[in-house]
Protein backbone atom coordinates (compact mmCIF):
# COMPACT_ATOMS: atom_id res chain seq x y z
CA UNK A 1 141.71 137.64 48.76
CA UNK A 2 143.23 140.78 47.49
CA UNK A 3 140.70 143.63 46.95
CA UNK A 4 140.39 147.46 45.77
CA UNK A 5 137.37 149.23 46.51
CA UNK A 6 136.66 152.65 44.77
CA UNK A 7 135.15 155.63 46.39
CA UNK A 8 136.08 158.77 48.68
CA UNK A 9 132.59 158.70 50.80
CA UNK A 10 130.41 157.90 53.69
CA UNK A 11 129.28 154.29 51.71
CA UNK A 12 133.10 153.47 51.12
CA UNK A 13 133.90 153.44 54.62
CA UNK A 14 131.28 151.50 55.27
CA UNK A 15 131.96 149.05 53.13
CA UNK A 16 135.40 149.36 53.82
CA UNK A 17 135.11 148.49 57.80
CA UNK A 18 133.25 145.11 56.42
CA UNK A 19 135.50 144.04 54.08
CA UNK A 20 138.13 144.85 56.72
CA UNK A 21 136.16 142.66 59.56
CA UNK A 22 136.34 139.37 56.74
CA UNK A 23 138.65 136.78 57.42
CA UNK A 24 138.61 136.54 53.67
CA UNK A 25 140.25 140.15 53.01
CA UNK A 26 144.04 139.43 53.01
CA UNK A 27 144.33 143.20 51.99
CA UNK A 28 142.44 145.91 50.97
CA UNK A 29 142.89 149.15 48.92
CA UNK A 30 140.84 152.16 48.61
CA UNK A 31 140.79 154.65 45.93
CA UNK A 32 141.17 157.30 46.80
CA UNK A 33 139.33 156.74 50.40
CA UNK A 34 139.35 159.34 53.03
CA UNK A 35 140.82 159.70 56.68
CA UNK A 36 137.96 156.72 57.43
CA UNK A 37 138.94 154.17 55.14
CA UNK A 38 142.14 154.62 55.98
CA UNK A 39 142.02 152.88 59.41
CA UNK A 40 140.62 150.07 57.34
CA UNK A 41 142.82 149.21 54.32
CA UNK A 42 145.20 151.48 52.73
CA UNK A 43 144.35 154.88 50.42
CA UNK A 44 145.69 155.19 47.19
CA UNK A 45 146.40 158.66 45.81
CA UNK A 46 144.38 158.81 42.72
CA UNK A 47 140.32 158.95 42.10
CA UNK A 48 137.67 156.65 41.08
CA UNK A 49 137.61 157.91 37.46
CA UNK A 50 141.48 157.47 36.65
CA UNK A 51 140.98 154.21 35.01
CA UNK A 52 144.28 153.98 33.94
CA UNK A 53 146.14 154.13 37.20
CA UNK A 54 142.79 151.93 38.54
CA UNK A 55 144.03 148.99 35.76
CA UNK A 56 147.61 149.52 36.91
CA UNK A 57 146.87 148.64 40.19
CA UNK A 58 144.75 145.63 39.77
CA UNK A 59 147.62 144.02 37.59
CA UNK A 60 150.51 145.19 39.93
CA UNK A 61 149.05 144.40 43.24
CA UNK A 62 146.99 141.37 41.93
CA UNK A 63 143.72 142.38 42.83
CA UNK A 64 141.22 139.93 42.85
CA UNK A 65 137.83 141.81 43.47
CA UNK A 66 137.50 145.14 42.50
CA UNK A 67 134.14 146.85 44.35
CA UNK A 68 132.84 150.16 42.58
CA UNK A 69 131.52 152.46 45.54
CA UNK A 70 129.90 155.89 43.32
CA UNK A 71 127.64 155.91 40.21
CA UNK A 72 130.17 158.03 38.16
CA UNK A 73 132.97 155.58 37.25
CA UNK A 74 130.22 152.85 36.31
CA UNK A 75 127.89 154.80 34.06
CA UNK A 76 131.47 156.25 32.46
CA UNK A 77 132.00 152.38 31.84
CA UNK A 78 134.80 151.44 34.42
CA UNK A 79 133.53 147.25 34.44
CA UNK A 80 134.29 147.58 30.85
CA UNK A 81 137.53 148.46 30.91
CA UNK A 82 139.07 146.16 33.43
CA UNK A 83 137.09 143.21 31.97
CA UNK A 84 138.14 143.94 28.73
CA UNK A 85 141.71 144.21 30.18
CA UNK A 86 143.62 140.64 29.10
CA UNK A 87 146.01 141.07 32.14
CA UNK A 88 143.16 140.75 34.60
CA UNK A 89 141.45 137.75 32.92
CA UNK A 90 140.86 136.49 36.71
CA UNK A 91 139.17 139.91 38.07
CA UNK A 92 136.03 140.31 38.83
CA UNK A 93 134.02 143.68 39.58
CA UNK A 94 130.98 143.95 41.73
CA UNK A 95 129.08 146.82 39.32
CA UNK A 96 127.78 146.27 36.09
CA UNK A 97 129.04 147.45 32.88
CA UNK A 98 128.22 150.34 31.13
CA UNK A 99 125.30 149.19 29.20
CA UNK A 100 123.64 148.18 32.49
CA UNK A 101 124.71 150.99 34.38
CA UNK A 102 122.07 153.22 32.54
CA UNK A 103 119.43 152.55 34.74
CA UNK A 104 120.86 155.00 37.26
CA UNK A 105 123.03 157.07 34.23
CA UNK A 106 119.38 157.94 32.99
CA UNK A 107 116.12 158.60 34.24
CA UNK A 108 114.28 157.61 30.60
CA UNK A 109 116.24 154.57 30.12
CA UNK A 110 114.89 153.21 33.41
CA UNK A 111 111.41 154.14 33.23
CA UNK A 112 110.93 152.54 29.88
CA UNK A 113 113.10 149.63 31.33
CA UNK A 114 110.06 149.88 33.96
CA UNK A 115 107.20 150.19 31.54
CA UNK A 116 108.41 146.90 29.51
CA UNK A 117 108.56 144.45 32.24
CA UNK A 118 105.23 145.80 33.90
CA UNK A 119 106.96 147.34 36.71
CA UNK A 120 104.86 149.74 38.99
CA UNK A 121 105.65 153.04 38.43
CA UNK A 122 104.48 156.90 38.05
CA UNK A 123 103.46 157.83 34.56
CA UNK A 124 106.01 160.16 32.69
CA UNK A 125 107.12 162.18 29.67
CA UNK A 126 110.56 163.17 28.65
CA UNK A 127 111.15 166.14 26.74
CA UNK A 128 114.39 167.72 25.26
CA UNK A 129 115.52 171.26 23.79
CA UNK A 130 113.75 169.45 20.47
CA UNK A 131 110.26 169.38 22.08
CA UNK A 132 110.49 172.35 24.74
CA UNK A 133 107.61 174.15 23.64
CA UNK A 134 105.25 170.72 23.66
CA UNK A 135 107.04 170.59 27.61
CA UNK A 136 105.77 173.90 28.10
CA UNK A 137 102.38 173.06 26.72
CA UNK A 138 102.42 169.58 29.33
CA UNK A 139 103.66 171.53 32.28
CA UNK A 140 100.84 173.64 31.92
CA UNK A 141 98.30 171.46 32.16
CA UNK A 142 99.74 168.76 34.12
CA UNK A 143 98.12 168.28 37.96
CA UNK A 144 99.85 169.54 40.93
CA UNK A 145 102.93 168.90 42.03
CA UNK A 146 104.87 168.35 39.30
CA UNK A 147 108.23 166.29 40.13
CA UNK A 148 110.97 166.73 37.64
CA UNK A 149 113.92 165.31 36.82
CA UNK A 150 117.32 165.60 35.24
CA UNK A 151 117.69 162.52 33.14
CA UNK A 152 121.46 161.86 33.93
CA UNK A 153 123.91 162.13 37.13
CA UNK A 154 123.27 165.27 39.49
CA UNK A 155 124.61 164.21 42.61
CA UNK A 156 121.43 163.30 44.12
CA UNK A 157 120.13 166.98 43.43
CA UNK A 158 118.60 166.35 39.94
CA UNK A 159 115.37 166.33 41.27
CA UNK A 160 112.78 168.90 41.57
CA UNK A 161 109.03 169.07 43.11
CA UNK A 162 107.16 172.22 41.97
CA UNK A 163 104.09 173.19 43.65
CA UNK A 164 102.91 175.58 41.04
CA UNK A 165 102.83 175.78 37.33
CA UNK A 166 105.06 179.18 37.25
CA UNK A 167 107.51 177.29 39.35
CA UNK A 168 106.89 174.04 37.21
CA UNK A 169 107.88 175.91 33.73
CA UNK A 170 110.86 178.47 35.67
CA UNK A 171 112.29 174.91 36.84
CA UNK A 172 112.14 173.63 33.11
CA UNK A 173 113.61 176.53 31.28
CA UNK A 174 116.79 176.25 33.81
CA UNK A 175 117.30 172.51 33.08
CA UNK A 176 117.26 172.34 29.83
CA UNK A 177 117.62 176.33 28.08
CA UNK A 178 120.21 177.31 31.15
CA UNK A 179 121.86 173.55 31.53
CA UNK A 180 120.93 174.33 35.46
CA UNK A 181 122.13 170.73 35.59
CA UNK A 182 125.00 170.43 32.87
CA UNK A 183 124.45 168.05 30.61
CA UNK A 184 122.41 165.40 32.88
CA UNK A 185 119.77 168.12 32.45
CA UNK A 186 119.24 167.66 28.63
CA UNK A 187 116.37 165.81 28.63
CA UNK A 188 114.25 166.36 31.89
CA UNK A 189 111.58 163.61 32.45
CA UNK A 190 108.29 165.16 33.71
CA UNK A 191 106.50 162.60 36.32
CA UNK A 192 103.53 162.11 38.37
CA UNK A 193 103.97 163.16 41.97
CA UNK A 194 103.11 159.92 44.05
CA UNK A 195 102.38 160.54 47.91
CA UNK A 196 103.43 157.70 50.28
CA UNK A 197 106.32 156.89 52.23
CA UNK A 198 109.80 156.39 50.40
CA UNK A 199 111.99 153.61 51.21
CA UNK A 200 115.26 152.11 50.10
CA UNK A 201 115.49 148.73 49.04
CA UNK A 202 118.99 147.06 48.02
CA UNK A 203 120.04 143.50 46.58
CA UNK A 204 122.89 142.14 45.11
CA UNK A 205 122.25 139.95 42.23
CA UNK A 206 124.94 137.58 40.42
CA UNK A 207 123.06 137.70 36.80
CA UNK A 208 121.14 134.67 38.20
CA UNK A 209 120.28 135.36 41.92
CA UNK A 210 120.16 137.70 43.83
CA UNK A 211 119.96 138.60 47.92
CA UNK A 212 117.77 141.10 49.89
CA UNK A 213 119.55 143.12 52.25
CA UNK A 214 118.06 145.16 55.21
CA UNK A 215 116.12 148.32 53.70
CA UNK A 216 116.51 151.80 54.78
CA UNK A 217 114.46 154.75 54.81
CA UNK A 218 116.88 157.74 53.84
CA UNK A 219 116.39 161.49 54.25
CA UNK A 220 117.26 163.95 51.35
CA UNK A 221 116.44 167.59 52.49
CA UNK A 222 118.71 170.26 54.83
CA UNK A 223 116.17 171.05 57.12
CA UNK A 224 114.58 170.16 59.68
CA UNK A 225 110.83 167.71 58.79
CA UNK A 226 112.30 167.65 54.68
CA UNK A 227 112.54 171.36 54.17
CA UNK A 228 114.92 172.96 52.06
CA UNK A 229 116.53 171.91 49.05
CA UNK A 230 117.78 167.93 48.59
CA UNK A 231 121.15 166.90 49.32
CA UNK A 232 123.14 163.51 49.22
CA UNK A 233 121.58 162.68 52.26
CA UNK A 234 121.56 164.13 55.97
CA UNK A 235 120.89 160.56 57.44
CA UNK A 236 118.60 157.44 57.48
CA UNK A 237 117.29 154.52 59.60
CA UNK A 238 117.05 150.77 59.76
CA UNK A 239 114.88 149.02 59.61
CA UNK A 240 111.90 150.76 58.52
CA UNK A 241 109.11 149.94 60.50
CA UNK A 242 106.61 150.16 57.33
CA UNK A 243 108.71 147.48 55.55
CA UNK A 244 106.57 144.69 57.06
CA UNK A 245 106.94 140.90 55.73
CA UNK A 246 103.31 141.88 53.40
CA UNK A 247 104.79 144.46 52.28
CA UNK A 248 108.41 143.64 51.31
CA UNK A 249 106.58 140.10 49.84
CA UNK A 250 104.96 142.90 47.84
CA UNK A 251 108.19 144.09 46.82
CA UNK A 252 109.75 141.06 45.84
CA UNK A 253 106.92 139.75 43.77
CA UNK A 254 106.25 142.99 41.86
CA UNK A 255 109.25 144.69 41.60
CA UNK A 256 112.57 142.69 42.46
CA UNK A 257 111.76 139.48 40.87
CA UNK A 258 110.79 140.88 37.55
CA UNK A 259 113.64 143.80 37.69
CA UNK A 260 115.71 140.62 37.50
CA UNK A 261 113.88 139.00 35.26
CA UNK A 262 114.52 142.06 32.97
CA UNK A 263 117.81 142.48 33.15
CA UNK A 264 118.03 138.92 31.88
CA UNK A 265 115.62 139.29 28.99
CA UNK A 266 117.55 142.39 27.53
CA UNK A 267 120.80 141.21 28.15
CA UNK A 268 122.24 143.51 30.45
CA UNK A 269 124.78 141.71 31.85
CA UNK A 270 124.73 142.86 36.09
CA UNK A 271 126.62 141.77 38.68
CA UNK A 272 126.55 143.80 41.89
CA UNK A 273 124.38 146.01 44.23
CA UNK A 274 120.97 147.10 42.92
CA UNK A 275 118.94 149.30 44.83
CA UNK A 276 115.40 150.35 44.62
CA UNK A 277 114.13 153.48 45.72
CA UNK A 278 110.33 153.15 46.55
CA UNK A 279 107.85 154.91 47.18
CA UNK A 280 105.17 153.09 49.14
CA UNK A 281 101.36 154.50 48.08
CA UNK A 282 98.80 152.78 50.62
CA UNK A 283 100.81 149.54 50.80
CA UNK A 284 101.47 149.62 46.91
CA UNK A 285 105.22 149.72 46.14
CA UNK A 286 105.88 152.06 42.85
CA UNK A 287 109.40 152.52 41.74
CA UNK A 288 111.06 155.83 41.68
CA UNK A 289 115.10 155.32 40.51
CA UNK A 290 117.26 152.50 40.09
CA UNK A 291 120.80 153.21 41.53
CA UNK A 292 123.62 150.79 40.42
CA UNK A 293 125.13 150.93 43.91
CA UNK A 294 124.38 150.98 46.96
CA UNK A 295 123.09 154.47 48.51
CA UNK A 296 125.13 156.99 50.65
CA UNK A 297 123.81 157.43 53.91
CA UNK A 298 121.71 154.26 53.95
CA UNK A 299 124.96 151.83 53.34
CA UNK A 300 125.85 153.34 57.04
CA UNK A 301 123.09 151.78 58.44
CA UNK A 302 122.87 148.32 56.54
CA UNK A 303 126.04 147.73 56.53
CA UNK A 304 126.13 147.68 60.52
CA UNK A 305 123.46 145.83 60.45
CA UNK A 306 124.47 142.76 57.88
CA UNK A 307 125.56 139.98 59.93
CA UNK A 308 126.86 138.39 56.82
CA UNK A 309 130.84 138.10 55.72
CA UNK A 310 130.40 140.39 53.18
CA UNK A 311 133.40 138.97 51.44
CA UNK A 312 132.14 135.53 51.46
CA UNK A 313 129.09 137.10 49.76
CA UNK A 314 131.16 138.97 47.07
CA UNK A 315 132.74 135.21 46.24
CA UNK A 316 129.01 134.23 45.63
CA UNK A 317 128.50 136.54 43.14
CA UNK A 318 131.61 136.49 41.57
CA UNK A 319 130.79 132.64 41.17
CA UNK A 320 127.22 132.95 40.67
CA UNK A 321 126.39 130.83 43.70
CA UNK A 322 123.89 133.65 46.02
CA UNK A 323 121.44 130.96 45.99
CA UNK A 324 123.63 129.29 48.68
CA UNK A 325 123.78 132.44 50.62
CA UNK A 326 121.13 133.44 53.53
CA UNK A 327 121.34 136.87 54.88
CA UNK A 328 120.90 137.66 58.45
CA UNK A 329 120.19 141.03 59.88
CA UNK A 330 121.19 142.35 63.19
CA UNK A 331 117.28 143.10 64.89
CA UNK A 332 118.44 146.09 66.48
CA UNK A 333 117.77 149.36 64.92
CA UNK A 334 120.10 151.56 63.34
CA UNK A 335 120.24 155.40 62.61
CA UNK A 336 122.87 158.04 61.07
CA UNK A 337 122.62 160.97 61.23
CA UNK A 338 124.92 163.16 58.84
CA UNK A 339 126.75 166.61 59.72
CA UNK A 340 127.57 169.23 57.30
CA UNK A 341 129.27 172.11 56.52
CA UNK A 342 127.61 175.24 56.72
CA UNK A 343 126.31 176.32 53.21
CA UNK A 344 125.57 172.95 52.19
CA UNK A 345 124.24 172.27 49.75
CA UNK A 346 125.20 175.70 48.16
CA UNK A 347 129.06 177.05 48.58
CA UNK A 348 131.12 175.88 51.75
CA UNK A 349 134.34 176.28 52.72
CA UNK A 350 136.47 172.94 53.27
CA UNK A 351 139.85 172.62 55.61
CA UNK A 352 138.74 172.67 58.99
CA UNK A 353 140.15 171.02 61.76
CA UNK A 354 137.57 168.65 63.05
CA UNK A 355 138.02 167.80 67.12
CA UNK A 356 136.69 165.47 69.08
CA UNK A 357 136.42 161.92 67.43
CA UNK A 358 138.07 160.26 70.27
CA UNK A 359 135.59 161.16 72.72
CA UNK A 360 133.05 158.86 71.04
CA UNK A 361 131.69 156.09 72.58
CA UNK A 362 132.91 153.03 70.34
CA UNK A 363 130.86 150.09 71.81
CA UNK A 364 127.45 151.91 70.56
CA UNK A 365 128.37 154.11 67.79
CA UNK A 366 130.04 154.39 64.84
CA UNK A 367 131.64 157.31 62.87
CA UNK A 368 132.02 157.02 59.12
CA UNK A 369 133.80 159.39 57.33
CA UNK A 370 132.36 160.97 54.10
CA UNK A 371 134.33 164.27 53.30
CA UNK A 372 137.16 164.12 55.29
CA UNK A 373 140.91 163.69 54.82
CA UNK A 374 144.19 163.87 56.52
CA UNK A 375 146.54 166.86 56.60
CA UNK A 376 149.56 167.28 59.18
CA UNK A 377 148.07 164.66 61.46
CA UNK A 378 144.99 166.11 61.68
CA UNK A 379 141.42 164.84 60.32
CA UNK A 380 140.25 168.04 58.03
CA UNK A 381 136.83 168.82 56.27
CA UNK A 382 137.12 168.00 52.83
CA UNK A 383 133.43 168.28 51.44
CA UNK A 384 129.44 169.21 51.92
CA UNK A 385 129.04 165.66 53.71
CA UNK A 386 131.65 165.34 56.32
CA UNK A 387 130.69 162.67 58.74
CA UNK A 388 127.78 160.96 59.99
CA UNK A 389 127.20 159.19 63.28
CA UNK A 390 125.50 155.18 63.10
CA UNK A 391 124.69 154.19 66.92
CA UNK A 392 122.27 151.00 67.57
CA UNK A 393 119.13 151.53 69.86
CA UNK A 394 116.24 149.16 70.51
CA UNK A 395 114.05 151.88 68.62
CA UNK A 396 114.72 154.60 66.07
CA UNK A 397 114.31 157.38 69.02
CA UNK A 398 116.71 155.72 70.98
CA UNK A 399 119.44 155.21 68.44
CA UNK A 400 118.57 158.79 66.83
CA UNK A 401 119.07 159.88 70.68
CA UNK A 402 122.65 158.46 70.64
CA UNK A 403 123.62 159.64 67.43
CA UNK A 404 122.84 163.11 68.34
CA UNK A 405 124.45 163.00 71.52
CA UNK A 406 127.86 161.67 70.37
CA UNK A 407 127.63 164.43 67.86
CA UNK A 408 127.97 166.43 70.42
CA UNK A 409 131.42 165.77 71.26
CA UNK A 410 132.60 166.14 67.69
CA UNK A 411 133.40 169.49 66.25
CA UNK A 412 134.43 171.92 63.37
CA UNK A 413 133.61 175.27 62.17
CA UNK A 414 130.29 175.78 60.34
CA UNK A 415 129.10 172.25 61.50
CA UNK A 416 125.06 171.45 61.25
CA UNK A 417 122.90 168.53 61.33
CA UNK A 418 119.43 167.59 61.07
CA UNK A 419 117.77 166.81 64.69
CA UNK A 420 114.68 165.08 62.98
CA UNK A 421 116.33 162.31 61.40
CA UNK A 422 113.58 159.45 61.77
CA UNK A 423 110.55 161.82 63.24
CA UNK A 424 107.83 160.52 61.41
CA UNK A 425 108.64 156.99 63.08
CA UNK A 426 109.17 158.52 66.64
């Protein structure tokens, strides 16, 4: 089976080194990939949003299973256009299409998607630059914190928690009279701040059926004990030891089985990775976001973890036969932790040599590459998120231990790193 799997990040060489591992994969593509994925398939030079040259390849190098890695290309309606493509008849794409896609592309389109099939979730408002001044009048009043949102694509930094009502209306006025977000910040939807324990949840459905994988637990801020402002991600462990069988039997039953249920009843025609980030409120699960795909750094700790071909379970979906497959999980704990350039996530400087990558111990750990590409030989920065480190450890100290000591043998100017990745576990 021929395949092309779009994507430049941590996630993609995840999923990259599993494809690559399937006796299934006769070849694989990546586009564009980065000095990771290329050990694993072959890089292609263009990006995940030229469609055209995307299209070209599918028909040229007969691709039969094309995997969509970021949000971007499927919110901008990538699934479309190949499907709709009557040279690749016989393709099929694990993402859904455009229409479906909005329940990552925007915040209000999910939550109502929530509210009408009786999912659990924080109440909410939206507001746009046609009701500010009613948004002022609701910040003003609403209980403390506030958590705000940008209703489209931000990167993972659309989000903001405000701890006062000063900060609350300063926050609002940037999003939507300053475009502090672009356009994603148009409409800003206005939440209740839940307190509990996030964690990420992640299936793949084929319309039909779907399959749970192993859940993460993912953390978002620079600093050290979530301080600072979020990021994409400066690592994440699996499992999570909170995600007992009550409580991910909670899961399914109240959120899962009727997210699926949904997507049936309105038509939205999915096929791929869904994930579902939680947050868990004494042993209540509440939805926060839908992402179409799977996140970036948890895929670097389920993927290592999935026992499964993932290949074989791509063919399932494509045929809409996951009801045949069972997924089995590696018991072992996993943890990544992710280093940065210095500034991130303000300004940073990309194009340093990074050293030491041979030096890592292989049979424990693994390095996936996230902002990284090749130049003269040499592996380069080429991003905020350059690498992070997955090692396996009977606990989450132990395999945070490892992680942090093989990051000790890799190097490049500016690097940092969280030290707390999993503390509240430890």
């Amino acid at each position: 089976m021929k395949l092309l799997l779009l994507g430049s990040g941590g996630r993609e060489h995840a999923l990259a080194l599993k494809i690559s591992q399937s006796p299934l994969c006769e070849k694989l593509w990546i586009a564009p990939g980065n000095a990771g994925t290329a050990q694993c398939g072959t890089n292609l030079p263009f990006g995940y949003n030229d469609f055209e040259d995307i299209r070209k390849t599918c028909i040229k190098e007969k691709i039969d299973i094309v995997i969509v890695g970021p949000e971007e290309p499927l919110v901008n309606g990538i699934t479309d256009y190949l499907l709709d493509a009557p040279e690749l008849s016989r393709l099929f794409v694990i993402g859904p299409d455009k229409n479906s896609a909005q329940l990552e592309g925007s915040k209000a389109f999910a939550k109502s998607f929530m509210q009408r099939h009786h999912i659990p979730t924080a109440a909410y408002r939206e507001f746009t630059a046609e009701n500010y001044d009613d948004g002022l009048a609701y910040l003003q009043q609403h209980a403390l914190p506030i958590v705000m949102k940008a209703d489209g694509l931000a990167a993972g930094k659309g989000v903001v928690i405000c701890n006062n009502h000063f900060e609350a209306i300063s926050e609002f006025e940037l999003m939507i009279q300053r475009a502090k977000f672009g356009d994603a910040g148009k409409k800003v939807v206005v939440e209740e701040f839940l307190e509990g324990t996030e964690i990420s949840v992640f299936v793949i459905t084929d319309g039909k059926n779907y399959v749970i994988l192993p859940e993460a637990k993912d953390y978002k801020r620079v600093g050290e004990k979530d301080t600072g402002p979020n990021t994409g991600g400066m690592g994440a462990v699996s499992p999570v030891p909170i995600a007992n069988e009550t409580l991910m039997k909670k899961i399914e039953e109240k959120v899962i089985t009727p997210t699926i249920e949904g997507l049936q009843k309105d038509a939205l025609d999915y096929r791929g990775f869904l994930f579902f980030g939680l947050m868990i409120v004494e042993g209540e699960p509440f939805m926060i976001e839908y992402n179409c795909r799977m996140g970036d750094p948890e895929t670097e700790v389920v993927m290592p973890r999935l026992q499964n071909d993932l290949v074989e379970i791509f063919q399932a979906t494509a045929e809409q036969k996951l009801d045949s497959i069972k997924i089995a999980t590696n018991p072992k704990t996993a943890c990544t932790v992710v280093a940065v350039s210095g500034g991130y996530p303000g300004e940073y400087t990309k194009g340093y040599t990074i050293e030491g990558l041979e030096k890592i111990n292989t049979e424990q750990t693994v390095v996936f590459h996230m902002g990284t590409k090749l130049k003269d030989g040499q592996v380069i920065t080429n991003g905020g998120r350059i690498l992070c480190v997955t090692s396996f450890g009977l606990s989450i100290f132990d395999a945070v231990e490892i992680s942090k000591l093989e990051l000790e043998n890799i190097h490049f100017t500016d690097m940092q790193y969280r030290q707390d990745i999993g503390y509240e576990f430890v």
